[in-house]
Protein backbone atom coordinates (compact mmCIF):
# COMPACT_ATOMS: atom_id res chain seq x y z
CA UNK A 1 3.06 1.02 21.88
CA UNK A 2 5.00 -0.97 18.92
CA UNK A 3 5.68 0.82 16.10
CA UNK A 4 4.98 -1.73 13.30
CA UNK A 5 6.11 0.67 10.42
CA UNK A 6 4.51 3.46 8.52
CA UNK A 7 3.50 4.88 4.79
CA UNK A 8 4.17 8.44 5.52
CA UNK A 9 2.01 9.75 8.25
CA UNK A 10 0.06 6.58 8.41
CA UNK A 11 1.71 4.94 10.87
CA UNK A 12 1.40 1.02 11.59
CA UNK A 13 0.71 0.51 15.79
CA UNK A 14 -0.26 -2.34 18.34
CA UNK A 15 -1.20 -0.69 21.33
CA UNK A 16 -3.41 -0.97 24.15
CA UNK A 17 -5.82 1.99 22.93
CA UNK A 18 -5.19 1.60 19.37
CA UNK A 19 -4.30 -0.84 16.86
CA UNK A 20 -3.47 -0.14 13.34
CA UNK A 21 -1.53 -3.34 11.27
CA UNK A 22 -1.14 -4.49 8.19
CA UNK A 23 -2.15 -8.14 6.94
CA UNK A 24 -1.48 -10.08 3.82
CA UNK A 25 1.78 -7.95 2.59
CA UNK A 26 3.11 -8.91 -0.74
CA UNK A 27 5.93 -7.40 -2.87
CA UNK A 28 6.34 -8.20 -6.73
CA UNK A 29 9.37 -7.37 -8.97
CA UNK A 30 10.46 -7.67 -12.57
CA UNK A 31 12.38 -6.98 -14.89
CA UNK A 32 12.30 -4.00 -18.13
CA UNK A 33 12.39 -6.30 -21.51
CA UNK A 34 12.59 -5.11 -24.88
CA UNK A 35 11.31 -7.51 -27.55
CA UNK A 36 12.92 -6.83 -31.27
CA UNK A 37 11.01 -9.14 -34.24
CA UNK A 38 13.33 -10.55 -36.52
CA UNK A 39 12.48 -11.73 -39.56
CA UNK A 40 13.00 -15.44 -40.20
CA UNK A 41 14.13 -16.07 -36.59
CA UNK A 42 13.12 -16.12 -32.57
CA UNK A 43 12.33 -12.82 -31.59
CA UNK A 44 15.57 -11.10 -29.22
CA UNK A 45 15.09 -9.76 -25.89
CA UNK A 46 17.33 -6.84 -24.76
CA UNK A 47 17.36 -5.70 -20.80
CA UNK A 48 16.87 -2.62 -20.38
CA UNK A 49 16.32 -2.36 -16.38
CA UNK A 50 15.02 -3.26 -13.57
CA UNK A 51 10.97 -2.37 -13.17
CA UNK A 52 9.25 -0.65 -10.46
CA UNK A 53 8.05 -2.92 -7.92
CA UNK A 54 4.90 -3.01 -6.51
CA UNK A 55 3.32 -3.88 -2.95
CA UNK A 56 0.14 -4.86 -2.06
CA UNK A 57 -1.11 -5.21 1.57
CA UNK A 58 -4.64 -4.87 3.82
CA UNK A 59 -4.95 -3.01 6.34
CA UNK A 60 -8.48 -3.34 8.86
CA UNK A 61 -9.65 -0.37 10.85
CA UNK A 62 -12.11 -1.29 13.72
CA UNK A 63 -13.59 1.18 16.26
CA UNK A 64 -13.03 -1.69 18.92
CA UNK A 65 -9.40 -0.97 18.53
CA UNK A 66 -9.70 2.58 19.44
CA UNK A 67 -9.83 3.64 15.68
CA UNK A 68 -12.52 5.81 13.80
CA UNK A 69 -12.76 3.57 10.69
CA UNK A 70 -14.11 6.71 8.22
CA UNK A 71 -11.58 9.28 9.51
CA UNK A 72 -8.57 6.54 8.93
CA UNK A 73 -9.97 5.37 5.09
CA UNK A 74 -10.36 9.88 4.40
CA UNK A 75 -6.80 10.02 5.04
CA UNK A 76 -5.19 6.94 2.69
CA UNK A 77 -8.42 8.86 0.46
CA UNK A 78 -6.54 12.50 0.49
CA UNK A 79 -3.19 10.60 0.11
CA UNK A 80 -4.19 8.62 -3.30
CA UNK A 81 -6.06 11.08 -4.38
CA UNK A 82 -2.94 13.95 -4.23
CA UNK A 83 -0.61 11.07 -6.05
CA UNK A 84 1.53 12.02 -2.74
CA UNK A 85 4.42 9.99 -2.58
CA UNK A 86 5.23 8.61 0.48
CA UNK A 87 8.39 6.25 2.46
CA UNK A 88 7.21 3.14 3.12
CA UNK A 89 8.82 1.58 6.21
CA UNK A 90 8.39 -1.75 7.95
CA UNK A 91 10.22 -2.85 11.30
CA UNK A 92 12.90 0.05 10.65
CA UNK A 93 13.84 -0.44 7.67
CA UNK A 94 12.46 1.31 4.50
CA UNK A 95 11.08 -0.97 1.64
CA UNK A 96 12.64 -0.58 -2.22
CA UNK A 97 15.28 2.23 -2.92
CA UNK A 98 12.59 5.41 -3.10
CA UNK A 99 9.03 6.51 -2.37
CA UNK A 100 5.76 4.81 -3.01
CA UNK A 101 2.63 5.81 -4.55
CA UNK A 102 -0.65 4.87 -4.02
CA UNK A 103 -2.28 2.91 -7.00
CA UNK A 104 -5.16 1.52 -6.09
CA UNK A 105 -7.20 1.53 -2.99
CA UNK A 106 -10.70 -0.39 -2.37
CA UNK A 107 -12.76 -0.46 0.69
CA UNK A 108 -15.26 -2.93 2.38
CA UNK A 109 -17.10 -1.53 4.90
CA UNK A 110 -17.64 -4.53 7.01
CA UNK A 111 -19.87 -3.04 9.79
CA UNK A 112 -22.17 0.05 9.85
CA UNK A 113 -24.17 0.95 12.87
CA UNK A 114 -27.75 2.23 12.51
CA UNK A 115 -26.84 5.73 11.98
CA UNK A 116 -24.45 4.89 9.34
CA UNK A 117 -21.01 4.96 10.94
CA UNK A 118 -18.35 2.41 9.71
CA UNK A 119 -17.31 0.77 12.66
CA UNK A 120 -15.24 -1.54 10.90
CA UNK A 121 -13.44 -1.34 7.72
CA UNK A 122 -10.67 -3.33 5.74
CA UNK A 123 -8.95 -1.52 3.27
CA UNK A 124 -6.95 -3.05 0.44
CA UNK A 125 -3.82 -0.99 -1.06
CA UNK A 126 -1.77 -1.15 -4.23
CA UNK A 127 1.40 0.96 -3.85
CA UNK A 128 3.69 1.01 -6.68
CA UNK A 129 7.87 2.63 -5.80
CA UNK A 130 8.44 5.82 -7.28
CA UNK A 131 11.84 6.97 -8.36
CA UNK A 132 12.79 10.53 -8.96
């Protein structure tokens, strides 16, 4: 098994009986501007900090790689939905200087079977870093 990474207990694998990766990561950053309006003249900027940063990234869940695509999107669910925030680790290294929260989350439900089972799923996450 290769441990890709993780976002708390979600953990990233390739394995033979189960495969859970990530596709299309992105990371944005920016800066904390103030703008102050002068009168007469060009507006000043004043820094006041760097800005949280956020991450974006897909993640597919298919029951041909030994995954149950519902149970999988009810756990990133419970996790977004309790604002938990959560380490966010790729290779072994952990990503930005804290914790991550979950922002967004949307689901396509590729393939349902005739009972109504998702046997595949891709879910997109926005995960913005949290700082204490």
């Amino acid at each position: 098994m290769n441990k890709l990474g993780s976002l708390g207990p979600v953990v990233f694998i390739v394995s033979e009986g189960a495969t859970r990766t990530i596709d299309d990561f992105q990371r944005s950053a920016g800066g904390r501007w103030a703008q102050h309006d002068i009168i007469g003249q060009k507006s000043k900027k004043q820094w006041l900090g760097p800005g949280a940063d956020t991450v974006t990234f897909s993640v597919l869940f298919d029951v041909r790689f030994g995954l149950h695509p519902r149970k999988e999107i009810d756990q990133l669910t419970e996790l977004e939905r309790a604002g938990k925030a959560l380490p966010l680790v790729l290779g072994r290294k952990g990503i930005g200087v804290g914790l991550w929260v979950i922002t967004s989350m949307t689901q396509a439900w590729n393939t349902l079977d005739g009972d109504g089972n998702v046997l595949s799923a891709t879910v997109n996450l926005t995960l913005e870093e949290y700082v204490k």
